[in-house]
C-alpha atoms as a PDB file:
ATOM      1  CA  UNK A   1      24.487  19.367  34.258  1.00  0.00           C
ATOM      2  CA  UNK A   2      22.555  16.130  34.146  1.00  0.00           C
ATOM      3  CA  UNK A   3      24.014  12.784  35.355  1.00  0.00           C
ATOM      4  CA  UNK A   4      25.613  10.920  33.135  1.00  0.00           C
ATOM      5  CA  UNK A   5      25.930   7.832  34.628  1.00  0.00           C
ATOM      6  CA  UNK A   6      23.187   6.079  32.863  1.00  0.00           C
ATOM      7  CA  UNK A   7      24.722   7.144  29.716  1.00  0.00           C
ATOM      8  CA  UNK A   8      27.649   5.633  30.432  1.00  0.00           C
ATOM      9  CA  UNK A   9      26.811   2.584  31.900  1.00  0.00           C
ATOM     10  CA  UNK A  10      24.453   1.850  28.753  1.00  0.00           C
ATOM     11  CA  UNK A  11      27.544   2.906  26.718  1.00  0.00           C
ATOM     12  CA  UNK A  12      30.008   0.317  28.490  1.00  0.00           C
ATOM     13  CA  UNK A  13      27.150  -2.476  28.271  1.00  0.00           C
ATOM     14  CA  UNK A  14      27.041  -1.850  24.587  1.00  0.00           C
ATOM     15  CA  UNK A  15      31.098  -1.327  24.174  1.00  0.00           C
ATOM     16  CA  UNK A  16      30.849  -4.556  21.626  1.00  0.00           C
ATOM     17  CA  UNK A  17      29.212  -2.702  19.253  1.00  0.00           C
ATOM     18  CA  UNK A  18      31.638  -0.896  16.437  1.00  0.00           C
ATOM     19  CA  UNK A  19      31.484   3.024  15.712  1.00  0.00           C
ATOM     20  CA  UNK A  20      29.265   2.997  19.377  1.00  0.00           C
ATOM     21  CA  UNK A  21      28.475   6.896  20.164  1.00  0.00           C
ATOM     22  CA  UNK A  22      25.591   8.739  22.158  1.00  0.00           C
ATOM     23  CA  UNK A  23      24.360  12.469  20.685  1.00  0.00           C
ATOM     24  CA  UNK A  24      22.102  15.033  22.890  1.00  0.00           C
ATOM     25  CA  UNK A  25      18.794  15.244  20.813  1.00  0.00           C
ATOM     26  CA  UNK A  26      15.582  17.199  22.603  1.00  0.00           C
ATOM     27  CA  UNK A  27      16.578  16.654  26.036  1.00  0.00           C
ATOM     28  CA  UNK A  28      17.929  13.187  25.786  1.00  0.00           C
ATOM     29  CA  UNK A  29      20.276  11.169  23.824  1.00  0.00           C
ATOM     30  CA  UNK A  30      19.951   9.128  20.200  1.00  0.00           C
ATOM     31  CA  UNK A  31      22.575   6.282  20.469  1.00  0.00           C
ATOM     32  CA  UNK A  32      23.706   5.502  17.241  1.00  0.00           C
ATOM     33  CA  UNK A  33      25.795   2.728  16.028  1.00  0.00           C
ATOM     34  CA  UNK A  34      27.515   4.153  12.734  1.00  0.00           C
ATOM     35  CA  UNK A  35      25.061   6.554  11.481  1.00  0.00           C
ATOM     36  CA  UNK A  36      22.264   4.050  12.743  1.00  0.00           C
ATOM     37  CA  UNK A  37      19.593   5.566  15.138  1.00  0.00           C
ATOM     38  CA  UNK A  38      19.028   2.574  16.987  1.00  0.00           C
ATOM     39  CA  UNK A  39      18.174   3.574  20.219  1.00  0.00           C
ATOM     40  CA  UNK A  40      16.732   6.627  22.685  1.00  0.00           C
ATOM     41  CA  UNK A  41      18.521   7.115  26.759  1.00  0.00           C
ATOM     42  CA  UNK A  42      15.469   9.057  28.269  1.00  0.00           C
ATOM     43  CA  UNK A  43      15.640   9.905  32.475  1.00  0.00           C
ATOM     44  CA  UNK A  44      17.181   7.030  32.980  1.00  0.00           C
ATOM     45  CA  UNK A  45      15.778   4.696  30.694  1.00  0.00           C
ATOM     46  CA  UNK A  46      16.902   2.620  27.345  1.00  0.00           C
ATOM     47  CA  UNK A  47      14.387   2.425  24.191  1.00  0.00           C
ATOM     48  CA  UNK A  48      15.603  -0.104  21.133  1.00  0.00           C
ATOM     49  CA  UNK A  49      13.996   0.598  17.350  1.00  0.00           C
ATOM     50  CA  UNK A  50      10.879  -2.139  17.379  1.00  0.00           C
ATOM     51  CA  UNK A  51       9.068  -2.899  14.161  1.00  0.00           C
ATOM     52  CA  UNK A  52       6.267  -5.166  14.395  1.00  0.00           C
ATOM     53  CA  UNK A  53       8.366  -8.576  14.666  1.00  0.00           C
ATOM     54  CA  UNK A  54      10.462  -7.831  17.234  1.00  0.00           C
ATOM     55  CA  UNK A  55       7.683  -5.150  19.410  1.00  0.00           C
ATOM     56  CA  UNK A  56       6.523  -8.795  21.019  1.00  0.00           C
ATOM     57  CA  UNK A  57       9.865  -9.198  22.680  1.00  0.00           C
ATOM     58  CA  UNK A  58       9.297  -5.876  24.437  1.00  0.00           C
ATOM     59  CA  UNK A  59       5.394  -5.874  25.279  1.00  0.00           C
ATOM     60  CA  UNK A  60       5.302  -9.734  26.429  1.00  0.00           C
ATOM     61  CA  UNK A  61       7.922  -8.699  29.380  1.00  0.00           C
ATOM     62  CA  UNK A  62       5.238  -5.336  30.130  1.00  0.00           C
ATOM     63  CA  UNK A  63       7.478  -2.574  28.440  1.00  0.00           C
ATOM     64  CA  UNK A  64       5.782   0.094  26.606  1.00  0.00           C
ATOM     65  CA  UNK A  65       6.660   2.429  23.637  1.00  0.00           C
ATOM     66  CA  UNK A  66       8.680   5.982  23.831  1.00  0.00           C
ATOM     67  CA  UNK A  67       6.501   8.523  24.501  1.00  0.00           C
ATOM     68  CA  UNK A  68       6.632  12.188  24.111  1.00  0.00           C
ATOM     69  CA  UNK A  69       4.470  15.437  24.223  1.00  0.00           C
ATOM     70  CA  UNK A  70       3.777  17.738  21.357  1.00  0.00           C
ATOM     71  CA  UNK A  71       1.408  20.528  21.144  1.00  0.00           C
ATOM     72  CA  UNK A  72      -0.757  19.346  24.212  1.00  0.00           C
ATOM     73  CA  UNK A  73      -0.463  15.648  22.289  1.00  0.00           C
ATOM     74  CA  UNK A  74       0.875  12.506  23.158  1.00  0.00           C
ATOM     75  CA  UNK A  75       3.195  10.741  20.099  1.00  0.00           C
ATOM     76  CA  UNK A  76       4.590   7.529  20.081  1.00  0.00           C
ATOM     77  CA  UNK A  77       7.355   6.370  18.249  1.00  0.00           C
ATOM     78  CA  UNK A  78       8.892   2.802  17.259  1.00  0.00           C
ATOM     79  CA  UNK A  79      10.751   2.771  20.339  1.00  0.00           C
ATOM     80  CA  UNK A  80      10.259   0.402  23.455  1.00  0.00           C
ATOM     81  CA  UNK A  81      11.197   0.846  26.588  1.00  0.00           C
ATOM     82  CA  UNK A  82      14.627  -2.464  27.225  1.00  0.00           C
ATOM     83  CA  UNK A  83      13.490  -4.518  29.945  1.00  0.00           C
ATOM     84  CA  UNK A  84      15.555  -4.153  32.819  1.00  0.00           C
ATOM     85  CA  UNK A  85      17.060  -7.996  33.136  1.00  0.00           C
ATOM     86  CA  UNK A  86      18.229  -7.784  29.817  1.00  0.00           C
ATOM     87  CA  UNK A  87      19.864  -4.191  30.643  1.00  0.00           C
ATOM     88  CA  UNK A  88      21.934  -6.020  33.482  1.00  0.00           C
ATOM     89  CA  UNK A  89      23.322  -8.379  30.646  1.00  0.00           C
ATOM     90  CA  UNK A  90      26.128  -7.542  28.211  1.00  0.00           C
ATOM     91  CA  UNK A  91      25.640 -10.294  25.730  1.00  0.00           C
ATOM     92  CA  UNK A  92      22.200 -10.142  25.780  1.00  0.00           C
ATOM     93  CA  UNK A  93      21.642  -6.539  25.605  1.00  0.00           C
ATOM     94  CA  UNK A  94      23.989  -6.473  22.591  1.00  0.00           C
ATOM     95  CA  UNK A  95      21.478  -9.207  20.864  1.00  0.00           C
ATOM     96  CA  UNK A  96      18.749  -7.059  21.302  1.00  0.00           C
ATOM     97  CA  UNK A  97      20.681  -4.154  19.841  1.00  0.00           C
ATOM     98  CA  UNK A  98      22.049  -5.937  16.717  1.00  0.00           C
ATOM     99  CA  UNK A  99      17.850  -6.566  15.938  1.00  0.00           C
ATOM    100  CA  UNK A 100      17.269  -2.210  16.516  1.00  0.00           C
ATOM    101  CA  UNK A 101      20.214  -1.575  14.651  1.00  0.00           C
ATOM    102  CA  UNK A 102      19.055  -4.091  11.919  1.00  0.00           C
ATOM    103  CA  UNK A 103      15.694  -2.185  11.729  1.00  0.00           C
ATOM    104  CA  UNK A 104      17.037   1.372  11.596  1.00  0.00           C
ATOM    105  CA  UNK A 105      19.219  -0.144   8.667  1.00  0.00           C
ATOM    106  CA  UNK A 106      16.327  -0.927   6.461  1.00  0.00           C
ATOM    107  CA  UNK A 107      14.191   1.983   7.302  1.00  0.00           C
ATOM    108  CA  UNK A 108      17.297   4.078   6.640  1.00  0.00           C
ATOM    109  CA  UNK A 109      17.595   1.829   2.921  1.00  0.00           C
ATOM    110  CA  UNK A 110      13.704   2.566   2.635  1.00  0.00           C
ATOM    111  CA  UNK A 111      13.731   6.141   2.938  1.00  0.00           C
ATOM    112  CA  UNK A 112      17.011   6.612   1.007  1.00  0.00           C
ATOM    113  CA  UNK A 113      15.266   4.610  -1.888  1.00  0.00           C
ATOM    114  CA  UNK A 114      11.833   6.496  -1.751  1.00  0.00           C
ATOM    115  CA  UNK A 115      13.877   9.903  -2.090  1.00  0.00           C
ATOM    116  CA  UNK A 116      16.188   8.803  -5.276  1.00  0.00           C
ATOM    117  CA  UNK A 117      12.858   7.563  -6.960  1.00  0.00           C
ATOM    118  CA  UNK A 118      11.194  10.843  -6.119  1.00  0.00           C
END
């Protein structure tokens, strides 16, 4: 059984968030906010939802994207890795989330309008 530690402790940092819940996915965990994917727990790490305005905040303190292997590839998602300072810091790390959570939204209200126009 894997540790759950991490889980939890990224659970309890996050507890300010409503409707707050972590589901297995593919080895690791989608945490989800509502029915918001907003974020990936991965061996002990945290990824937020980036899009292109807020993928600065992640890069300019050196953390990369989530990264996985398919078919002998390397894909990348629009995931980056939570520095670890802002990790240690409720309030912060609850700012941070609000933006991922704000992103998932609208890609969620993007795909959901692309499929009734369809």
């Amino acid at each position: 059984m894997p540790d759950d530690s991490f889980k939890e402790f990224v659970l309890d940092q996050l507890a300010a968030l409503p409707d707050l819940r972590a589901k297995a996915m593919f080895g690791a965990h989608g945490i989800y906010c509502g029915e918001k994917f907003f974020g990936i727990l991965d061996e002990g790490r945290l990824f937020f939802k980036t899009d292109t305005a807020t993928e600065k905040d992640f890069t300019d303190c050196g953390m990369g994207p989530f990264t996985y292997e398919m078919k002998g590839k390397v894909m990348t998602m629009a995931y980056h890795e939570v520095p670890p300072e802002i990790l240690e810091q409720p309030h912060e790390l609850v700012l941070w989330a609000r933006k991922a959570i704000a992103i998932a939204a609208a890609k969620r209200q993007k795909t959901a309008r692309r499929k009734a126009s369809a």
